[in-house]
N, C-alpha and C. Protein backbone atom coordinates (compact mmCIF):
# COMPACT_ATOMS: atom_id res chain seq x y z
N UNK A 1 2.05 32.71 -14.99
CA UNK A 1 1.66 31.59 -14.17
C UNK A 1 2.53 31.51 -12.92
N UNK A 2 1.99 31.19 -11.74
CA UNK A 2 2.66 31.40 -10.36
C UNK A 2 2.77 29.56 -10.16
N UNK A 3 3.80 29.52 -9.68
CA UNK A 3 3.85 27.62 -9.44
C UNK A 3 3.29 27.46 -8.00
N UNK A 4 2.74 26.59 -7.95
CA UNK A 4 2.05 26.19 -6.32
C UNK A 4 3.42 25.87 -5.82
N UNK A 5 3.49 26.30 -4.47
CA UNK A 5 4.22 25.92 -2.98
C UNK A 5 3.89 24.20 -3.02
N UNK A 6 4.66 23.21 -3.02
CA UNK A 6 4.73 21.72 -2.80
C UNK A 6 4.84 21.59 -1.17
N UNK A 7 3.66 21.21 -0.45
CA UNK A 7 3.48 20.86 1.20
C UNK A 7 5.11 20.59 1.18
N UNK A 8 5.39 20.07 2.62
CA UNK A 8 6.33 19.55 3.11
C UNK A 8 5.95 17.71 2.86
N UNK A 9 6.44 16.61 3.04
CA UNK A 9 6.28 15.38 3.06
C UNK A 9 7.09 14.88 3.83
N UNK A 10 6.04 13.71 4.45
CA UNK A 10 6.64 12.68 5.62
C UNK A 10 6.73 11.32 5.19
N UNK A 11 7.89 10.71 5.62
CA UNK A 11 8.23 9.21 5.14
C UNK A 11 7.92 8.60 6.46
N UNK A 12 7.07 8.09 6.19
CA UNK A 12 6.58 7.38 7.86
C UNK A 12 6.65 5.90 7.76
N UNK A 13 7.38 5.19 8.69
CA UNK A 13 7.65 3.57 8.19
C UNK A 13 7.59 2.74 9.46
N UNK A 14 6.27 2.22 9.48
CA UNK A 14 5.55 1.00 10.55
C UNK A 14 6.87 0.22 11.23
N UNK A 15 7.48 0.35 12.29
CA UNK A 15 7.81 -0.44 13.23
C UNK A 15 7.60 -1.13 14.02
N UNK A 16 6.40 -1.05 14.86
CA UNK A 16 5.91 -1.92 15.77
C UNK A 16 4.92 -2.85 15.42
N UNK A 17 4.49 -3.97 16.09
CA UNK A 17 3.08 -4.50 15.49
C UNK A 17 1.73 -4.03 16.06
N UNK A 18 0.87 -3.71 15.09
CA UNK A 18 -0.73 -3.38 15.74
C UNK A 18 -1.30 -4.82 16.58
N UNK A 19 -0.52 -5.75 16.71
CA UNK A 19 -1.16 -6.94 17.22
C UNK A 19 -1.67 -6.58 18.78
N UNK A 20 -2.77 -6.66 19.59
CA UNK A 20 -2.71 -6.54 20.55
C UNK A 20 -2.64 -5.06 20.72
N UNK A 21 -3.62 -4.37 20.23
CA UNK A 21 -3.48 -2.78 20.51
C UNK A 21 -5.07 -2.39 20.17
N UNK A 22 -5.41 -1.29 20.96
CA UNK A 22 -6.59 -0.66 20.49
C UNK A 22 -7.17 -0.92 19.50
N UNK A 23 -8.55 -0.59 18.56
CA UNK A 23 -8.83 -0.80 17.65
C UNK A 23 -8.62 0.68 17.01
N UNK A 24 -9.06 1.65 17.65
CA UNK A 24 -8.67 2.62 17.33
C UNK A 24 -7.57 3.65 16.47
N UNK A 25 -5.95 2.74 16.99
CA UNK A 25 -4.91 2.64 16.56
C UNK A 25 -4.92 1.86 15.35
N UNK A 26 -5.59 0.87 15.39
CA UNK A 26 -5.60 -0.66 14.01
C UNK A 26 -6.15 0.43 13.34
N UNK A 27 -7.17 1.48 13.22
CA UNK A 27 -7.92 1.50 12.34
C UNK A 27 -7.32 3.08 11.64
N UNK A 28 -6.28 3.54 12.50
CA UNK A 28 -5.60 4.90 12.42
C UNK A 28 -4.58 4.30 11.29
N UNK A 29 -3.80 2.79 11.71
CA UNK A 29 -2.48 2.69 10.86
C UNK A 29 -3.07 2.30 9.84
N UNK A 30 -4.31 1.39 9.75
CA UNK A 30 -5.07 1.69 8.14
C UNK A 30 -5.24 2.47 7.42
N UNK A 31 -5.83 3.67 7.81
CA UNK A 31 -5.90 5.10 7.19
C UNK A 31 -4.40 5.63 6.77
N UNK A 32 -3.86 5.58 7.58
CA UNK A 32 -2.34 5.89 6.84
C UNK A 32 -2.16 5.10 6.00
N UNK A 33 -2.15 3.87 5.77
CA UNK A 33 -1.65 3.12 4.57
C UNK A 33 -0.51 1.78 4.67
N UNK A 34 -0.50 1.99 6.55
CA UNK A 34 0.30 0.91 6.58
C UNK A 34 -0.46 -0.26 6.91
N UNK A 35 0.30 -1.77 6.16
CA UNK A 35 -0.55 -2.88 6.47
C UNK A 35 0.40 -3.71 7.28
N UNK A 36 2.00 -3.64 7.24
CA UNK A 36 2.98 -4.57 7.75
C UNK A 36 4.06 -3.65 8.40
N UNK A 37 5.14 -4.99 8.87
CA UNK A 37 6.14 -4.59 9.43
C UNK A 37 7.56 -3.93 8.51
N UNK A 38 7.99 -2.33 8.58
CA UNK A 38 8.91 -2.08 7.97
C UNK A 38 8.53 -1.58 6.67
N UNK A 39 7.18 -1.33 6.58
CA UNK A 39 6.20 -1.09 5.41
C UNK A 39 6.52 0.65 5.32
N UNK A 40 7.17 1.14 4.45
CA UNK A 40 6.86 2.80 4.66
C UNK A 40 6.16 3.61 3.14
N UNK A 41 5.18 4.53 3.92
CA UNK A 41 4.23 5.23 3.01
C UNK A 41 4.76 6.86 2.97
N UNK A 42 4.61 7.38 2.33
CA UNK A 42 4.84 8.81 2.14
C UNK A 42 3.25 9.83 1.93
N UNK A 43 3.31 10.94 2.87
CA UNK A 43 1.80 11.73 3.24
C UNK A 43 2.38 13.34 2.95
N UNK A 44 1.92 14.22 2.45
CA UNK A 44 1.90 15.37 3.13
C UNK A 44 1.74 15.70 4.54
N UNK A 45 2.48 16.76 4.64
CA UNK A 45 2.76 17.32 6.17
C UNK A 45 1.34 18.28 6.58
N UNK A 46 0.71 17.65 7.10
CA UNK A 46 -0.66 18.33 7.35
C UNK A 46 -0.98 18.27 8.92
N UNK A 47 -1.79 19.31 8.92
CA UNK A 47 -2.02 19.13 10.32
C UNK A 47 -3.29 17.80 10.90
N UNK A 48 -3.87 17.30 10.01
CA UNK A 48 -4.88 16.06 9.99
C UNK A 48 -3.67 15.03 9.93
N UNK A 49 -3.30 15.00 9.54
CA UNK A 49 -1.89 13.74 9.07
C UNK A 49 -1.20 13.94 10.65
N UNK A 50 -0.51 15.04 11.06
CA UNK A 50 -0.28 14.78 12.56
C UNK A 50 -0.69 14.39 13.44
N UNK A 51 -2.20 15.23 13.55
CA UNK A 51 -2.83 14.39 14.52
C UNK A 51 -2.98 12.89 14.78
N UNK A 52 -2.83 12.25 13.42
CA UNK A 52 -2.83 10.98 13.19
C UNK A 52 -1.65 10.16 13.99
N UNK A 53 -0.21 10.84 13.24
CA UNK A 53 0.72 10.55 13.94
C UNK A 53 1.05 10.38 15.45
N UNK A 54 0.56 11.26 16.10
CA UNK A 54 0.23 11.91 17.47
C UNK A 54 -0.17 10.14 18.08
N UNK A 55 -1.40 9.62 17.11
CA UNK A 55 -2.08 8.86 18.01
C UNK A 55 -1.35 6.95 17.84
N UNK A 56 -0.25 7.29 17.04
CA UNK A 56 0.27 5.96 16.41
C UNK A 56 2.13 6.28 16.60
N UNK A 57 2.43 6.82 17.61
CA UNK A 57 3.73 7.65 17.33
C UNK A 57 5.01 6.29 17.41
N UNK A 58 4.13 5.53 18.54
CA UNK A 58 5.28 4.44 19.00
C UNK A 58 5.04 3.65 18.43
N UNK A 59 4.51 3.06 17.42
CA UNK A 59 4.48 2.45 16.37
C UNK A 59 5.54 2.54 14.83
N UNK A 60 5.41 3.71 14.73
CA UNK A 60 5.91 4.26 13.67
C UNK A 60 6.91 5.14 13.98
N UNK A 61 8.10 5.73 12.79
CA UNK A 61 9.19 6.29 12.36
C UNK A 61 9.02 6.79 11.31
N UNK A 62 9.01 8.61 11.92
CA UNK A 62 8.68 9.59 11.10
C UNK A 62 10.01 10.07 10.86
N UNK A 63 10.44 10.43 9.30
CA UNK A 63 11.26 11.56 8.68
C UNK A 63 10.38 12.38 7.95
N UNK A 64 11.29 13.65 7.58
CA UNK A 64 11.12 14.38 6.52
C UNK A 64 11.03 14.13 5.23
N UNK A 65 10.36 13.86 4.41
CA UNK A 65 11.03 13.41 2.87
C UNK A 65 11.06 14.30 2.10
């Protein structure tokens, strides 16, 4: 038996408020999983998951996890 390779993972944790922002963005930090301030979710490192990031960057605080 060969063990699967485990992605890389991102600890991504909502800093800013969606108040007063695109809907676009509102509806991006939904899909990620954030609902509040200081709220952090953990994703695989994907290239769909970046793009995401890409579009919510100043909002949020990305590490490695």
């Amino acid at each position: 038996m060969t063990a699967k390779k485990k992605a890389p993972q991102l600890k991504i944790t909502q800093v800013r408020s969606i108040i007063r922002r695109p809907e676009n963005q509102k509806r991006t930090m939904a899909a990620l999983g954030l609902r509040r301030l200081h709220q952090t979710v953990i994703h695989d490192d994907t290239p769909e998951m970046r793009g995401m990031l890409n579009k919510v960057g100043h909002l949020v605080d990305i590490e490695e996890a």
